[in-house]
Protein backbone atom coordinates (compact mmCIF):
# COMPACT_ATOMS: atom_id res chain seq x y z
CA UNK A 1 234.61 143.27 37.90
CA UNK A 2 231.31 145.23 38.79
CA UNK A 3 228.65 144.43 36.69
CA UNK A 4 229.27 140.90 35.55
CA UNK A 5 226.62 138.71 35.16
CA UNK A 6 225.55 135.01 33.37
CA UNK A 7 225.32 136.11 29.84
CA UNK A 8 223.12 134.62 27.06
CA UNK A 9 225.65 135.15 24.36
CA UNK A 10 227.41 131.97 25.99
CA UNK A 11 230.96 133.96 26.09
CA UNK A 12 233.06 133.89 29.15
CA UNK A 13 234.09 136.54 31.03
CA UNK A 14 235.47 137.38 34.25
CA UNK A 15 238.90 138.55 36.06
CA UNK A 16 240.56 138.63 39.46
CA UNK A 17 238.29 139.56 41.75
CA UNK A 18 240.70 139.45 45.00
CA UNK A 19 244.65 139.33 45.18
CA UNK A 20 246.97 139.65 48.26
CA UNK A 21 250.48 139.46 48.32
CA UNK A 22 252.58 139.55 51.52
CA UNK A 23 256.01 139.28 51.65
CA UNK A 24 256.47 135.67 49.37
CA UNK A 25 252.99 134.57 49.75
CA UNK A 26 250.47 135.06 47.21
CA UNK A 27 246.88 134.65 47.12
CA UNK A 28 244.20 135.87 44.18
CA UNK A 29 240.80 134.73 43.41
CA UNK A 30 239.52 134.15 40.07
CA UNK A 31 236.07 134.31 38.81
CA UNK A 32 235.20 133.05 35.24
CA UNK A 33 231.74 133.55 34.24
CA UNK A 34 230.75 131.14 31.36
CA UNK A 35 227.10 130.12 29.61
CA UNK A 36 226.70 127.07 32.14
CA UNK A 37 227.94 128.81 35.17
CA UNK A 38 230.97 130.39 37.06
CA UNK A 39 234.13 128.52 38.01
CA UNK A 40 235.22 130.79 41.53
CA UNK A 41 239.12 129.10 41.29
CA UNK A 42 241.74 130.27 44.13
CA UNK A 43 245.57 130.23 43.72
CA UNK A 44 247.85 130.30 46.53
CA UNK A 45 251.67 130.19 46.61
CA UNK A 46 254.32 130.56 48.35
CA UNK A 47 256.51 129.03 51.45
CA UNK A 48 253.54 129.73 54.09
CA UNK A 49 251.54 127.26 52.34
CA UNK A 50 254.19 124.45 52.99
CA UNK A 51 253.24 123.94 56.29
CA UNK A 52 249.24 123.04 56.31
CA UNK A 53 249.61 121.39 52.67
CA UNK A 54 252.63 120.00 52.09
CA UNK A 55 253.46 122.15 48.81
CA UNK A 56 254.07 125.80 48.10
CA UNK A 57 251.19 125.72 45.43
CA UNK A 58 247.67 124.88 45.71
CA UNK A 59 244.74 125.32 43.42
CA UNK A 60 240.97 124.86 44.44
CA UNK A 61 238.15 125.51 42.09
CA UNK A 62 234.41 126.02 43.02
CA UNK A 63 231.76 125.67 39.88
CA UNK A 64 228.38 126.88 40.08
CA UNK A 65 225.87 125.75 37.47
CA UNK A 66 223.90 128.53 35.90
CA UNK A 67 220.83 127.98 37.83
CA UNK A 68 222.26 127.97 41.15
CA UNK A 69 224.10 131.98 40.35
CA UNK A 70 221.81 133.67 41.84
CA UNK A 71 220.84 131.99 44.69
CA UNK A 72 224.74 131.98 45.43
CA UNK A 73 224.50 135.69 45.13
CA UNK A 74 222.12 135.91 47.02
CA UNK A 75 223.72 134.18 49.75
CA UNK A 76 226.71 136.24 49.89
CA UNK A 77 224.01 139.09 51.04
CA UNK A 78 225.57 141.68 48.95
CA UNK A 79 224.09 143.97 46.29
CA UNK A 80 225.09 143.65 42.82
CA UNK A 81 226.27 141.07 39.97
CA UNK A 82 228.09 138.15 41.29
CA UNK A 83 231.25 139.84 40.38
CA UNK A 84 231.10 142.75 42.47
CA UNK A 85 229.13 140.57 45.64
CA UNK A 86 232.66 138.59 45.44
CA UNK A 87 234.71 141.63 45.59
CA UNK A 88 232.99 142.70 48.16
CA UNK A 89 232.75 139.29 50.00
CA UNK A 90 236.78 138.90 49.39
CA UNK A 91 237.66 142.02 49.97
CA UNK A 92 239.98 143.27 53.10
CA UNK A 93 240.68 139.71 53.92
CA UNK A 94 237.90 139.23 56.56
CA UNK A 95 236.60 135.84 54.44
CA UNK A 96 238.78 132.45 53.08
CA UNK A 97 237.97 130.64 50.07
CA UNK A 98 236.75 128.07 52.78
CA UNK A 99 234.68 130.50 54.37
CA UNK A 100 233.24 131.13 50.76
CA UNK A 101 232.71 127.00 50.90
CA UNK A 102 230.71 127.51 54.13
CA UNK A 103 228.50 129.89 53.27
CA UNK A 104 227.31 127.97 50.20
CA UNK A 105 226.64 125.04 52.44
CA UNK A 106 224.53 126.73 54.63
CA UNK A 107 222.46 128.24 51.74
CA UNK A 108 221.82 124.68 50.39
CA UNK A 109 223.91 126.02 46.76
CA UNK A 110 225.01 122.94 45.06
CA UNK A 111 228.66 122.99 43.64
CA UNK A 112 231.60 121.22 42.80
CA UNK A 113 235.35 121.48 44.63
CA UNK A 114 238.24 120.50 43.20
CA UNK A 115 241.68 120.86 45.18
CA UNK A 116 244.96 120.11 43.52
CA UNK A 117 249.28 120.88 45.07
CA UNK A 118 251.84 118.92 44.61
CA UNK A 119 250.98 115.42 46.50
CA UNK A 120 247.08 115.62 46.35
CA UNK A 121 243.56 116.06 45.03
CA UNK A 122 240.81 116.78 46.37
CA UNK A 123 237.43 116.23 44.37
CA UNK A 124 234.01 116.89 45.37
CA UNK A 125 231.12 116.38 43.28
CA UNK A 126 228.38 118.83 42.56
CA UNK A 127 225.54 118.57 45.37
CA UNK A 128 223.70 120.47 48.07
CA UNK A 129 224.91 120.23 51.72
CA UNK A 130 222.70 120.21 54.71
């Protein structure tokens, strides 16, 4: 994942920058890198998930217009292309999607959410918090 960036050529490119499995549970974290942004998408699964959302699948997607990429880098305070920041952000488990959420919040980075399991979806439009 090091080294990728917001191309001109207008291809997408990208990969799983995070995945942790224990026991039936299953997390990764997705990062598709496009000519009008990134899409930052989660998947979770497995019976552990039952519990807080009522299904044993859930999906949530963050997109980042292309102007706002670097100041979202630059709010994860790590060196690098976006790809290897989120690595790094993700990696060891010390930080949640959500936390991901929260940090883009404080920085004032507009994005869009979208949440999706079994019985519900959760939409956000693109904007700037605080």
């Amino acid at each position: 994942m090091a080294g990728l960036s917001v191309g001109e050529s207008g291809g997408i490119a990208g990969g799983i920058v995070a995945r942790v499995v224990r026991g039936d549970n299953r997390r990764e974290i997705l990062l598709s890198v496009g000519s009008s942004g990134v899409s930052i998408r989660q998947i979770s699964e497995g019976p552990a998930l039952g519990g807080a959302f009522g299904s044993s699948l859930r999906r949530e997607e963050l997109r980042i217009e292309r102007e706002d990429v670097e100041a979202m880098r630059r709010a994860l305070r790590t060196p690098g292309e976006l790809g290897s920041a989120l690595e790094e952000y993700f990696a060891g488990e010390a930080h949640s999607f959500s936390d991901l959420e929260d940090v883009l919040d404080r920085a004032s980075v507009p994005y869009a959410l979208t949440a999706w399991g079994d019985s519900t979806i959760i939409f956000r439009p693109r904007h700037s918090c605080c």
